[in-house]
Protein backbone atom coordinates (compact mmCIF):
# COMPACT_ATOMS: atom_id res chain seq x y z
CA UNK A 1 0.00 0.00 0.00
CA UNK A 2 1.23 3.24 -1.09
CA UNK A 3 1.22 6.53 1.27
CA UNK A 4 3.83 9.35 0.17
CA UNK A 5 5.13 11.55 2.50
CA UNK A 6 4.25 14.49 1.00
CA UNK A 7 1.00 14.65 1.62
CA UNK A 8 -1.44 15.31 4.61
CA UNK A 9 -4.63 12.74 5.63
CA UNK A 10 -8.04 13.02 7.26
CA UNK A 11 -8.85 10.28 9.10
CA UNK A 12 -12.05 9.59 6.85
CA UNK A 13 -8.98 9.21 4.04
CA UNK A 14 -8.46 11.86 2.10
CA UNK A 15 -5.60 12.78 1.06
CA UNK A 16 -4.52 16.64 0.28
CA UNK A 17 -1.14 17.75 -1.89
CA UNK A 18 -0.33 21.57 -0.34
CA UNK A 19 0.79 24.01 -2.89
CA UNK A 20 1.38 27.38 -3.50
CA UNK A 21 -2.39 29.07 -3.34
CA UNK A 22 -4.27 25.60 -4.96
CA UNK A 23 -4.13 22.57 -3.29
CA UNK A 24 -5.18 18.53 -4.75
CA UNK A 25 -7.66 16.13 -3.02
CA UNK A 26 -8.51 12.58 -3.66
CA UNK A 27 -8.83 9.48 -1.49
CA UNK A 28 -5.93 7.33 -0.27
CA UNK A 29 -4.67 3.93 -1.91
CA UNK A 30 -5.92 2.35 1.25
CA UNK A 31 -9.54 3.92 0.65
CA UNK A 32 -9.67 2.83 -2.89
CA UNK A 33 -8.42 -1.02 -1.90
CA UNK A 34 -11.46 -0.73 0.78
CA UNK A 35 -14.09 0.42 -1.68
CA UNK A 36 -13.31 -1.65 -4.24
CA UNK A 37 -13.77 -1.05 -7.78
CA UNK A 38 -15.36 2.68 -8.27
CA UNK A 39 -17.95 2.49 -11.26
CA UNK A 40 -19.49 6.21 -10.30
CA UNK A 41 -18.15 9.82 -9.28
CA UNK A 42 -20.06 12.63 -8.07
CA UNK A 43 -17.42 15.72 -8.53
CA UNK A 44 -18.02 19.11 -6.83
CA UNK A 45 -19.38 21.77 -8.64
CA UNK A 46 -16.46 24.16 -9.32
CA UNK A 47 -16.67 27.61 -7.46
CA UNK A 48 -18.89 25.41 -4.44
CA UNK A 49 -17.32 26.77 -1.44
CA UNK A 50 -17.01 23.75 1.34
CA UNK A 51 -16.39 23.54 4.87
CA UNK A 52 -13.66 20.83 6.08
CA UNK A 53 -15.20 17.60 7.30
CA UNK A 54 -18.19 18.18 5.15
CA UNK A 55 -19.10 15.83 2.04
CA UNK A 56 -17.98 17.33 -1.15
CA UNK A 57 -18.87 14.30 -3.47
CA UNK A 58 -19.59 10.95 -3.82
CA UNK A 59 -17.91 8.31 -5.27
CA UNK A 60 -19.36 4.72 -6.51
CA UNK A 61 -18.43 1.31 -6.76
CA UNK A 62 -19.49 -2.10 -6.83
CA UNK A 63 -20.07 -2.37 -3.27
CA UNK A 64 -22.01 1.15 -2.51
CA UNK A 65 -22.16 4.46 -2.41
CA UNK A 66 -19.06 6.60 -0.41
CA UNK A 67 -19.07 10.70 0.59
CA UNK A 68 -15.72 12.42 0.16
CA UNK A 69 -15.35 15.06 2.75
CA UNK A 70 -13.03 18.00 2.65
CA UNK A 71 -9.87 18.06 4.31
CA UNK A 72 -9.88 21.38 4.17
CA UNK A 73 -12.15 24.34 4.32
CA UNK A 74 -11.97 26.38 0.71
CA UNK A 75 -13.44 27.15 -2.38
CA UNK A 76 -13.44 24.16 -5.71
CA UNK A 77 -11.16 25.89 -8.25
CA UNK A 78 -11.01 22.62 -10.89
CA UNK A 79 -12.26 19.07 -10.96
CA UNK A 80 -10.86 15.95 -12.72
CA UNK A 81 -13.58 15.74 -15.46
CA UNK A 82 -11.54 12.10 -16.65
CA UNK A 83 -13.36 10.70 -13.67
CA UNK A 84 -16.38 11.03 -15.89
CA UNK A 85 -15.77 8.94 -18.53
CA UNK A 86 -13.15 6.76 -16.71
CA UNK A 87 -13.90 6.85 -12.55
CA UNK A 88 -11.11 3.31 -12.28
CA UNK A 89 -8.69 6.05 -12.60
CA UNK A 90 -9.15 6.42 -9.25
CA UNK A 91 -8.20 2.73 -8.44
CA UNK A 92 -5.37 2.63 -10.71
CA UNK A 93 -3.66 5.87 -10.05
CA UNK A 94 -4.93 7.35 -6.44
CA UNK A 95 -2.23 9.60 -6.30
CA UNK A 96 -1.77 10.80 -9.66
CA UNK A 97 -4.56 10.56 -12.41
CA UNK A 98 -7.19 9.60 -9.83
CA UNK A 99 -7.17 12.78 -7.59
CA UNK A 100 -10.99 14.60 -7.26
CA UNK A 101 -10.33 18.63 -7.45
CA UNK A 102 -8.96 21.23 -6.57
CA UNK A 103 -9.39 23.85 -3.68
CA UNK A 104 -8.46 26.86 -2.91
CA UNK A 105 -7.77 26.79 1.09
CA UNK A 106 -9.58 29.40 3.09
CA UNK A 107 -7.84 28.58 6.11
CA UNK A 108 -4.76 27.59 5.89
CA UNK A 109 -4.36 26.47 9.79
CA UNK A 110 -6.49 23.55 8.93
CA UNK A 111 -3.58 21.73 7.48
CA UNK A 112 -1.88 21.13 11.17
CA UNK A 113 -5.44 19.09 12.16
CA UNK A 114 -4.11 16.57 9.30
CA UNK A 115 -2.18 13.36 9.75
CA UNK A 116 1.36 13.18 8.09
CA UNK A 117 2.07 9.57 6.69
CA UNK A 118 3.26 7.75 9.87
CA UNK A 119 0.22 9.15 11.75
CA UNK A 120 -2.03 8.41 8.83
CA UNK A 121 0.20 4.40 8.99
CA UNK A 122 -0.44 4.03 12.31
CA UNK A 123 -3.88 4.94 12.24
CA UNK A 124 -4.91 2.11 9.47
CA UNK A 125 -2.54 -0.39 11.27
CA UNK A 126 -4.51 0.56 14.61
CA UNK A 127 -7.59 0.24 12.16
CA UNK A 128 -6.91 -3.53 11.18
CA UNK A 129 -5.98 -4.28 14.46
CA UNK A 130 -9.09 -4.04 16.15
């Protein structure tokens, strides 16, 4: 199972890439492994402005139906419109071709409420455990 370093988690596992005034989202290689084979994605609508913890879409697969929630508070700025006509992107390429959108952060701080990779490890190992 992949989980690079430089990235931050939510514990409902997301996954967030910080840059300079846009930041990525999409769901971890864990997440996509637990959901299975996604069939269906709901993407944002781009200028929706979303609050961090909230759902922001909704992604399908053969097992049911799963709400994304945002890492981060901030406004959509792009989506990945390949997810429409090819959503296993998201199982084959998490990281890369698979991400969801875009946001603009509207508070920044929220970034130090997210796990780093060991924290994010530790919490799926704790996860199995139990």
């Amino acid at each position: 199972m992949m989980i690079p370093s430089d990235l931050k988690y939510a514990k409902t596992h997301e996954w967030i890439r910080k840059a300079e005034g846009c930041s990525t989202v999409g769901i971890t290689d864990y997440a996509q492994h637990e959901i299975s084979d996604v069939v269906f994605v709901e993407l944002p609508k781009v200028g929706a402005v979303v609050e961090q913890g909230k759902s922001v879409c909704i992604v399908e697969s053969v097992k049911a139906a799963f709400d994304i929630y945002a890492p981060v508070s901030g406004t959509i700025k792009a989506i990945n419109t390949l997810l429409e006509s090819d959503p296993a992107l998201i199982n084959q390429e998490p990281y890369q071709k698979g991400w969801l959108f875009d946001l603009v952060p509207s508070q920044p701080s929220q970034f130090d409420s997210l796990l780093s990779k060991d924290q994010y490890e530790q919490m799926i190992r704790q996860g199995a455990a139990s």
